[in-house]
Structure formats: structure tokens, C-alpha cells
C-alpha atoms as a PDB file:
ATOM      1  CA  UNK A   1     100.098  79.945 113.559  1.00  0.00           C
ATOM      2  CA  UNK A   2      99.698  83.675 114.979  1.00  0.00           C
ATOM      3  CA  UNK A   3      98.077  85.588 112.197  1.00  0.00           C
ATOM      4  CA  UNK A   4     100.569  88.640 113.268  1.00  0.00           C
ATOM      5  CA  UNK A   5     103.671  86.996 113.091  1.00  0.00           C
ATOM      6  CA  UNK A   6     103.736  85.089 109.285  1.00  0.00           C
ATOM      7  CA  UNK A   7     106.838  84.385 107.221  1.00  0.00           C
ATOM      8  CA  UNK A   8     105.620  84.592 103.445  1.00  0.00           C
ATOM      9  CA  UNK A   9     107.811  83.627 100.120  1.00  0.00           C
ATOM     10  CA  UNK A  10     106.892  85.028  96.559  1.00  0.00           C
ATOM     11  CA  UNK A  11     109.313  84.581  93.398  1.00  0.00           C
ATOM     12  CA  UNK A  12     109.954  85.432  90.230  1.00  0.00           C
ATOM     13  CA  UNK A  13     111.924  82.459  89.594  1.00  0.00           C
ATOM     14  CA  UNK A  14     115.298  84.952  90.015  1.00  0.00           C
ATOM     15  CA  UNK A  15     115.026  85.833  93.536  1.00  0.00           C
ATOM     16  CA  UNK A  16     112.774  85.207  95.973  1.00  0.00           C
ATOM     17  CA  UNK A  17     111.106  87.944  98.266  1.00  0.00           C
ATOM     18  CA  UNK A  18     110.567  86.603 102.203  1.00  0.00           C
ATOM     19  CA  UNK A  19     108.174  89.054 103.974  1.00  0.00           C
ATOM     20  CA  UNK A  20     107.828  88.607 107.475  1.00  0.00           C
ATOM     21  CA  UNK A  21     104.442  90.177 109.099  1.00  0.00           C
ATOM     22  CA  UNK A  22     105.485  90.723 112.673  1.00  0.00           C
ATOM     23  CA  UNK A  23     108.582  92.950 111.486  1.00  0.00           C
ATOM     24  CA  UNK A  24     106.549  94.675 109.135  1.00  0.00           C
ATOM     25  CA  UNK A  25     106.258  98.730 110.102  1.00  0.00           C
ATOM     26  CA  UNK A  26     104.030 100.048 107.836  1.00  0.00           C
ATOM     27  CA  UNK A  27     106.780 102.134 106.349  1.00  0.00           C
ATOM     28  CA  UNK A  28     105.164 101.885 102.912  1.00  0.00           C
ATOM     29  CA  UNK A  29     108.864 102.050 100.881  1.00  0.00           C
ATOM     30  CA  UNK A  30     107.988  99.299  99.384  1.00  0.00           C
ATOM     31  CA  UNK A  31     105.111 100.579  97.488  1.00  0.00           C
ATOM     32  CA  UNK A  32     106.481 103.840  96.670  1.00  0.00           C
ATOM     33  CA  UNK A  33     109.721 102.383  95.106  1.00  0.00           C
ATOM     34  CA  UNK A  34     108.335  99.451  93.288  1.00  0.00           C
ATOM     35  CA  UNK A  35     104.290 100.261  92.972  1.00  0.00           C
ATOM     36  CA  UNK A  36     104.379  97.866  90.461  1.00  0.00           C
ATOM     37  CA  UNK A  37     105.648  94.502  92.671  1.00  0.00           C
ATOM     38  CA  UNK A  38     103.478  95.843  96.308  1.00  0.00           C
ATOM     39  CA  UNK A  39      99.869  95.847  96.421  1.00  0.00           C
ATOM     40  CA  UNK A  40      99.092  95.925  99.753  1.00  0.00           C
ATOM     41  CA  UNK A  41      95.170  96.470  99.392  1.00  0.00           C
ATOM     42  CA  UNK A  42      95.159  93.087  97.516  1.00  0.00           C
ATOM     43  CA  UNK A  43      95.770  89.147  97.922  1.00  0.00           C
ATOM     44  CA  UNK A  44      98.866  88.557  97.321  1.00  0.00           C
ATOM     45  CA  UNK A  45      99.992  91.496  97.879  1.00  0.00           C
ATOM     46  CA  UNK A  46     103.597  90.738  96.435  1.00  0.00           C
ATOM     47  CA  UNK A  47     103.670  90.281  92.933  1.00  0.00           C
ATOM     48  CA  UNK A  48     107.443  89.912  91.916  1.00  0.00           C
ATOM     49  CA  UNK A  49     106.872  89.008  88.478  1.00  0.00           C
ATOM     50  CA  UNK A  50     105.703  92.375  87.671  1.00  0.00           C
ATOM     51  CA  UNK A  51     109.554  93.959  88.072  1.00  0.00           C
ATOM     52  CA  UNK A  52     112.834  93.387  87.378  1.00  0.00           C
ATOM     53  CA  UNK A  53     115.207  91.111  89.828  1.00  0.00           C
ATOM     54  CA  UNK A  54     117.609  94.300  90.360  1.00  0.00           C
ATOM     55  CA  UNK A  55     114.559  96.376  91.031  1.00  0.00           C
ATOM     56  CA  UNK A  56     113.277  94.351  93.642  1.00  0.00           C
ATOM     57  CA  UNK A  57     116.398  93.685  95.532  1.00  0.00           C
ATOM     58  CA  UNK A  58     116.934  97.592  95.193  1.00  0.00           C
ATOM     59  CA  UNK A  59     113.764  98.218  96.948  1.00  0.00           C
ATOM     60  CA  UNK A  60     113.884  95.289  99.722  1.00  0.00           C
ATOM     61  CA  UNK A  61     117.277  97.171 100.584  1.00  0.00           C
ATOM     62  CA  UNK A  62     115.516 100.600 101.307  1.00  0.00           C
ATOM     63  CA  UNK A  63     112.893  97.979 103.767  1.00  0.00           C
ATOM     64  CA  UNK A  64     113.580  99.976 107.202  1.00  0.00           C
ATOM     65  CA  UNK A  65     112.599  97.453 109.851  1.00  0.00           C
ATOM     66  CA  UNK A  66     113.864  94.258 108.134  1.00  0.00           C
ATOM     67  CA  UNK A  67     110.247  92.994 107.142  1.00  0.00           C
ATOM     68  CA  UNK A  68     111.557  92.060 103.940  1.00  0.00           C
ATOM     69  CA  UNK A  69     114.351  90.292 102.513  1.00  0.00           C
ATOM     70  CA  UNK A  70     115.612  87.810  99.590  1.00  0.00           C
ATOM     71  CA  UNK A  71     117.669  85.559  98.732  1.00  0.00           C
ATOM     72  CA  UNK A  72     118.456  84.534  95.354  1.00  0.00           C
ATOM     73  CA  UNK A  73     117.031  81.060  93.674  1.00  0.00           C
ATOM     74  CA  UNK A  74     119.934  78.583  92.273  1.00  0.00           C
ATOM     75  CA  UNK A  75     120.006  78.241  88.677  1.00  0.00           C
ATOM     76  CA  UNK A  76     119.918  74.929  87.397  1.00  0.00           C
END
């Protein structure tokens, strides 16, 4: 596993967030638009339970390089 190339999943049971490391450009967007949900100073640094579904895909959409997208989870 290269350490600068990971594929990472967090959910909040709504949608789930896939961040991948080796797109990842340090844009920070993600922490200005949803400060609460992106802590990148801390382990995990994704914490999508601490927003709102429509939040999160807002901000994901704003993701310039593509580091960061979603899908949504099937409802049972």
C-alpha cells in the first residue's frame, strides 16, 4: 500500500465521503466550507456526522482536483 496514494471511506449513514490521498491538492475548500466535517490536523480527519448530507455533498462539489467524492448509501 503506498502511503501517498490511499482511497479512504467515512459516512454518515446518508452518504458516504471517498477521499483519495494521491489526488488530494491541498486546496483546503474543504475546511473552509464545512470546518465542521474536515479536520485535517487530526485522525480521522473526516468526520461526516458532524454536518448535514446536503452540506457535505455541497462542499465535495467545490473539491478542485477530484480528491473527494460520494456516493450515496441505499436505504433499506
Amino acid at each position: 500500500m503506498n502511503p501517498n496514494d490511499l482511497t479512504k471511506e467515512y459516512t454518515n449513514g446518508e452518504v458516504t465521503i471517498v477521499w483519495q490521498s494521491g489526488k488530494c491538492i491541498h486546496s483546503a475548500n474543504c475546511v473552509k466550507n464545512n470546518p465542521d466535517v474536515f479536520h485535517p490536523k487530526e485522525k480521522p480527519w473526516i468526520l461526516p456526522e458532524k454536518s448535514t448530507t446536503e452540506k457535505i455533498i455541497n462542499t465535495i462539489d467545490k473539491c478542485p482536483s477530484g480528491a473527494l467524492t460520494y456516493y450515496m448509501n441505499n436505504s433499506k
